[in-house]
C-alpha atoms as a PDB file:
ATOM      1  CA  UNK A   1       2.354   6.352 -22.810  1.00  0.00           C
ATOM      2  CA  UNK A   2       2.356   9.834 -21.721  1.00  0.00           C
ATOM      3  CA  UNK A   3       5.380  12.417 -23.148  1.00  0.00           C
ATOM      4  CA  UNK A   4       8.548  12.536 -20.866  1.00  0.00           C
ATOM      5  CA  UNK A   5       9.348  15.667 -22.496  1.00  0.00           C
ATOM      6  CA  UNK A   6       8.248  17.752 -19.324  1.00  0.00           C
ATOM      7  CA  UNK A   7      10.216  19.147 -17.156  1.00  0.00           C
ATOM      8  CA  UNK A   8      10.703  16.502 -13.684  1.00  0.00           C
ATOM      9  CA  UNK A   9      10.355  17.364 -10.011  1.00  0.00           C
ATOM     10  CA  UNK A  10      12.548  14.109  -8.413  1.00  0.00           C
ATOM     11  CA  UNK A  11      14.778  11.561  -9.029  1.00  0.00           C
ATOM     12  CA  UNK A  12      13.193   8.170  -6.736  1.00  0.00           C
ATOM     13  CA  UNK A  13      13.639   4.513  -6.651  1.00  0.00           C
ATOM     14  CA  UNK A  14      10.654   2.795  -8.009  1.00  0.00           C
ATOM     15  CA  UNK A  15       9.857  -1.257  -6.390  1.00  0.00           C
ATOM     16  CA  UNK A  16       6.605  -2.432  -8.000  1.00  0.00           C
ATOM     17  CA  UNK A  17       5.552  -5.476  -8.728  1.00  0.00           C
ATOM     18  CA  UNK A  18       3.593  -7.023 -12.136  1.00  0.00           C
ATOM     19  CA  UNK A  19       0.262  -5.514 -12.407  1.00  0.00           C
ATOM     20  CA  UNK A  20      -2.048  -8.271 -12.749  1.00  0.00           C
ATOM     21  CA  UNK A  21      -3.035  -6.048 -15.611  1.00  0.00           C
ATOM     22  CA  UNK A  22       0.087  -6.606 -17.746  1.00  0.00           C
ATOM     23  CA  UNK A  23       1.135 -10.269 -19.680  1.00  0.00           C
ATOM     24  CA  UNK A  24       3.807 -12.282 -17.382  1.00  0.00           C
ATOM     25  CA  UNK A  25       6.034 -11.420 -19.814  1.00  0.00           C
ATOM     26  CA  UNK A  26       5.902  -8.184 -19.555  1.00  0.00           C
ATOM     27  CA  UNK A  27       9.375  -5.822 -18.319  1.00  0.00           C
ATOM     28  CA  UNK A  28       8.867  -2.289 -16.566  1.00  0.00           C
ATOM     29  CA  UNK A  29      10.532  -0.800 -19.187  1.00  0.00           C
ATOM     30  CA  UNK A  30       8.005  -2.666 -21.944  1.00  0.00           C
ATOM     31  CA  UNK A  31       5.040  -1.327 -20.268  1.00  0.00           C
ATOM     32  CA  UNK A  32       2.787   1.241 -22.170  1.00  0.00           C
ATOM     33  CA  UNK A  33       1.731   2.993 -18.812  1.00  0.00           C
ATOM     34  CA  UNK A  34       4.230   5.609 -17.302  1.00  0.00           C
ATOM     35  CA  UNK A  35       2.274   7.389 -14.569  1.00  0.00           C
ATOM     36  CA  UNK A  36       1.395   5.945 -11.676  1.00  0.00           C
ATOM     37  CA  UNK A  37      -0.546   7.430  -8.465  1.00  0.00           C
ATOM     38  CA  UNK A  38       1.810   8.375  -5.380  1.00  0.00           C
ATOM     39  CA  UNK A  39      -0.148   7.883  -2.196  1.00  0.00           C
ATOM     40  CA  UNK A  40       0.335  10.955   0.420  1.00  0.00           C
ATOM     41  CA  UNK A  41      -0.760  10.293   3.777  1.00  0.00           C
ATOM     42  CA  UNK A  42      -3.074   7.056   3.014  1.00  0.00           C
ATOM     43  CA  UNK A  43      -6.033  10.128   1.900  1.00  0.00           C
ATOM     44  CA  UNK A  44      -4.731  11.682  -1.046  1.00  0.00           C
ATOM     45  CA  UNK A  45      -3.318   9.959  -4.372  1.00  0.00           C
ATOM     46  CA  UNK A  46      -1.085  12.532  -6.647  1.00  0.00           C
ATOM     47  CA  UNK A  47      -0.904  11.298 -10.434  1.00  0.00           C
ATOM     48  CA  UNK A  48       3.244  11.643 -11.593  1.00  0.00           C
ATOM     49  CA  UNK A  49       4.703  10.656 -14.849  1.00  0.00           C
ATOM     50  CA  UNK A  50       7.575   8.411 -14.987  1.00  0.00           C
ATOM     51  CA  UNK A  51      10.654   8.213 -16.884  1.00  0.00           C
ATOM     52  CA  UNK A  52      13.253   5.161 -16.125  1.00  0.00           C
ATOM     53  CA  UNK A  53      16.668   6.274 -15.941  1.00  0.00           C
ATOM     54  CA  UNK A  54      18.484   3.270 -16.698  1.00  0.00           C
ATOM     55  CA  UNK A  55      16.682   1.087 -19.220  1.00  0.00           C
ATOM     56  CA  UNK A  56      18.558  -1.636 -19.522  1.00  0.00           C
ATOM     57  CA  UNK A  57      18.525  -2.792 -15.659  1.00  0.00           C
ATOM     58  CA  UNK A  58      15.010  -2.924 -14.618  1.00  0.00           C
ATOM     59  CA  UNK A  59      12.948  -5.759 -13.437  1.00  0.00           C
ATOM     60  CA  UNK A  60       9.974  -5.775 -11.532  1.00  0.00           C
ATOM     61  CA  UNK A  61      10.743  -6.506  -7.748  1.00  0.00           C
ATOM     62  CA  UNK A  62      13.685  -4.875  -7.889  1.00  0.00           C
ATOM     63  CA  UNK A  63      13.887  -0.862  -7.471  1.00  0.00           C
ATOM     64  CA  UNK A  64      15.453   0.821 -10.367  1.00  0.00           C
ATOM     65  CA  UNK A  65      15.742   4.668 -10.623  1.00  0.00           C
ATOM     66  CA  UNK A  66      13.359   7.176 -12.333  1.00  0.00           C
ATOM     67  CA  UNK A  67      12.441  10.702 -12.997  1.00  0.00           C
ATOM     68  CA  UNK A  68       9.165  12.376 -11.744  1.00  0.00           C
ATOM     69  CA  UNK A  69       7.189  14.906 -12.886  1.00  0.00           C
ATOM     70  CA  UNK A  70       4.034  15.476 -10.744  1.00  0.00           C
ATOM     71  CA  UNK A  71       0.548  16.485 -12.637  1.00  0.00           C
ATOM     72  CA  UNK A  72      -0.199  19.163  -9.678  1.00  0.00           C
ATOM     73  CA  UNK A  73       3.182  19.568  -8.892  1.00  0.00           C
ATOM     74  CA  UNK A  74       1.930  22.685  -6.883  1.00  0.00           C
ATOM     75  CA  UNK A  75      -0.166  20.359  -4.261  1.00  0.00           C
ATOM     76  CA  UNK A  76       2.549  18.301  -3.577  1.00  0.00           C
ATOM     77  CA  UNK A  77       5.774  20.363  -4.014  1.00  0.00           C
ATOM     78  CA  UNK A  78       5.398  21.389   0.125  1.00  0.00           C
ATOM     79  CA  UNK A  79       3.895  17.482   0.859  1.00  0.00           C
ATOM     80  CA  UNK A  80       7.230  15.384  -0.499  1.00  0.00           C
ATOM     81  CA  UNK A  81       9.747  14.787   1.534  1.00  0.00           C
ATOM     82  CA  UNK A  82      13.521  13.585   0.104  1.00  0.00           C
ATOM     83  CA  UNK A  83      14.374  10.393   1.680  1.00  0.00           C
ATOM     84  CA  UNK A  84      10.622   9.257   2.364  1.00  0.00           C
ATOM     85  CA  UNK A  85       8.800   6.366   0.593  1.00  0.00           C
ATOM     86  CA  UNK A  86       5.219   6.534  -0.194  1.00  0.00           C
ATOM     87  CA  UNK A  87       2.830   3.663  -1.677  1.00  0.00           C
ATOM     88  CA  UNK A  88       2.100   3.514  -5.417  1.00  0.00           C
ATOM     89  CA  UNK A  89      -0.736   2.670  -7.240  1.00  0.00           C
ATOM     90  CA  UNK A  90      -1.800   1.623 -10.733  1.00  0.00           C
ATOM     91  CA  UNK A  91      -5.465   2.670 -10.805  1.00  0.00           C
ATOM     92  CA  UNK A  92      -6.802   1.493  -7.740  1.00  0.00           C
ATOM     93  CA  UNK A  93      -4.333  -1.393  -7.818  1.00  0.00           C
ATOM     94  CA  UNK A  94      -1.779  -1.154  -5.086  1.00  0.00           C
ATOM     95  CA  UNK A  95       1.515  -1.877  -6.782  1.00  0.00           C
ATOM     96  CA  UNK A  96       4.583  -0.781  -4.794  1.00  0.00           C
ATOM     97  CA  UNK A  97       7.031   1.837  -3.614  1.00  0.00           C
ATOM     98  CA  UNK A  98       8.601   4.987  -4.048  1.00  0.00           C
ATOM     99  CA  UNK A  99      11.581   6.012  -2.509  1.00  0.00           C
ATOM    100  CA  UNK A 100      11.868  10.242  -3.389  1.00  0.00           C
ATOM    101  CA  UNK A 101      15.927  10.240  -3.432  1.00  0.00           C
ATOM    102  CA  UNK A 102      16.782  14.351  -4.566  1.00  0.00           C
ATOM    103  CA  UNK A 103      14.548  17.220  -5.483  1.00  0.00           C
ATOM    104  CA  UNK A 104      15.142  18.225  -8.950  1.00  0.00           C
ATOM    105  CA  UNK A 105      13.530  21.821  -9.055  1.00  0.00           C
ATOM    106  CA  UNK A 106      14.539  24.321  -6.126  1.00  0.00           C
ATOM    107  CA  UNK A 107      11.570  25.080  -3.753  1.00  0.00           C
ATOM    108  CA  UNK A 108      12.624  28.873  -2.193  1.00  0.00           C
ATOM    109  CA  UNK A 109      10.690  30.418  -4.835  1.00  0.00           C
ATOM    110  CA  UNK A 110       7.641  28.937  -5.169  1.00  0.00           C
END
């Protein structure tokens, strides 16, 4: 599991299903992986670390809210667009959704 103590570019809506990776078992919030691959215009796949914002109501199927902090926040920062939802992928495993809800980190500046 990779640190959430970063700073996070989004608040989004995560829908994924079970990995055929993971035990049957298994609940979002139980899973060891926390990044994830956003999928920008079916070409380009932008790695982002995940942090669940309310653990105790998460199921796969079913979206549940998270933080996101983007590993080349730069590349996509101009890309994302609030209210859009892209594909997600585990590996090269297509998994789900993403629903980008609010910007976290104004973009005038940049």
């Amino acid at each position: 599991m990779l640190t959430t103590n970063r700073e996070f570019h989004y608040v989004g809506e995560l829908n994924i299903s079970l990995s055929k990776m993971l035990k049957s078992n298994l609940n979002p919030k139980d899973d060891e992986v926390n990044w994830l691959f956003l999928v920008l215009n079916e070409s380009y796949r932008y790695s982002f670390v995940y942090k669940i914002m309310e653990n105790q109501s998460v199921s796969y199927n079913s979206p549940f809210k998270i933080l996101l902090a983007f590993t080349f926040y730069d590349f996509v920062k101009n890309e994302i667009q609030i209210d859009q939802e892209y594909s997600v992928q585990r590996g090269e495993e297509s998994v789900g959704k993403v629903k980008i809800l609010k910007r976290l980190i104004s973009n005038e500046n940049d």
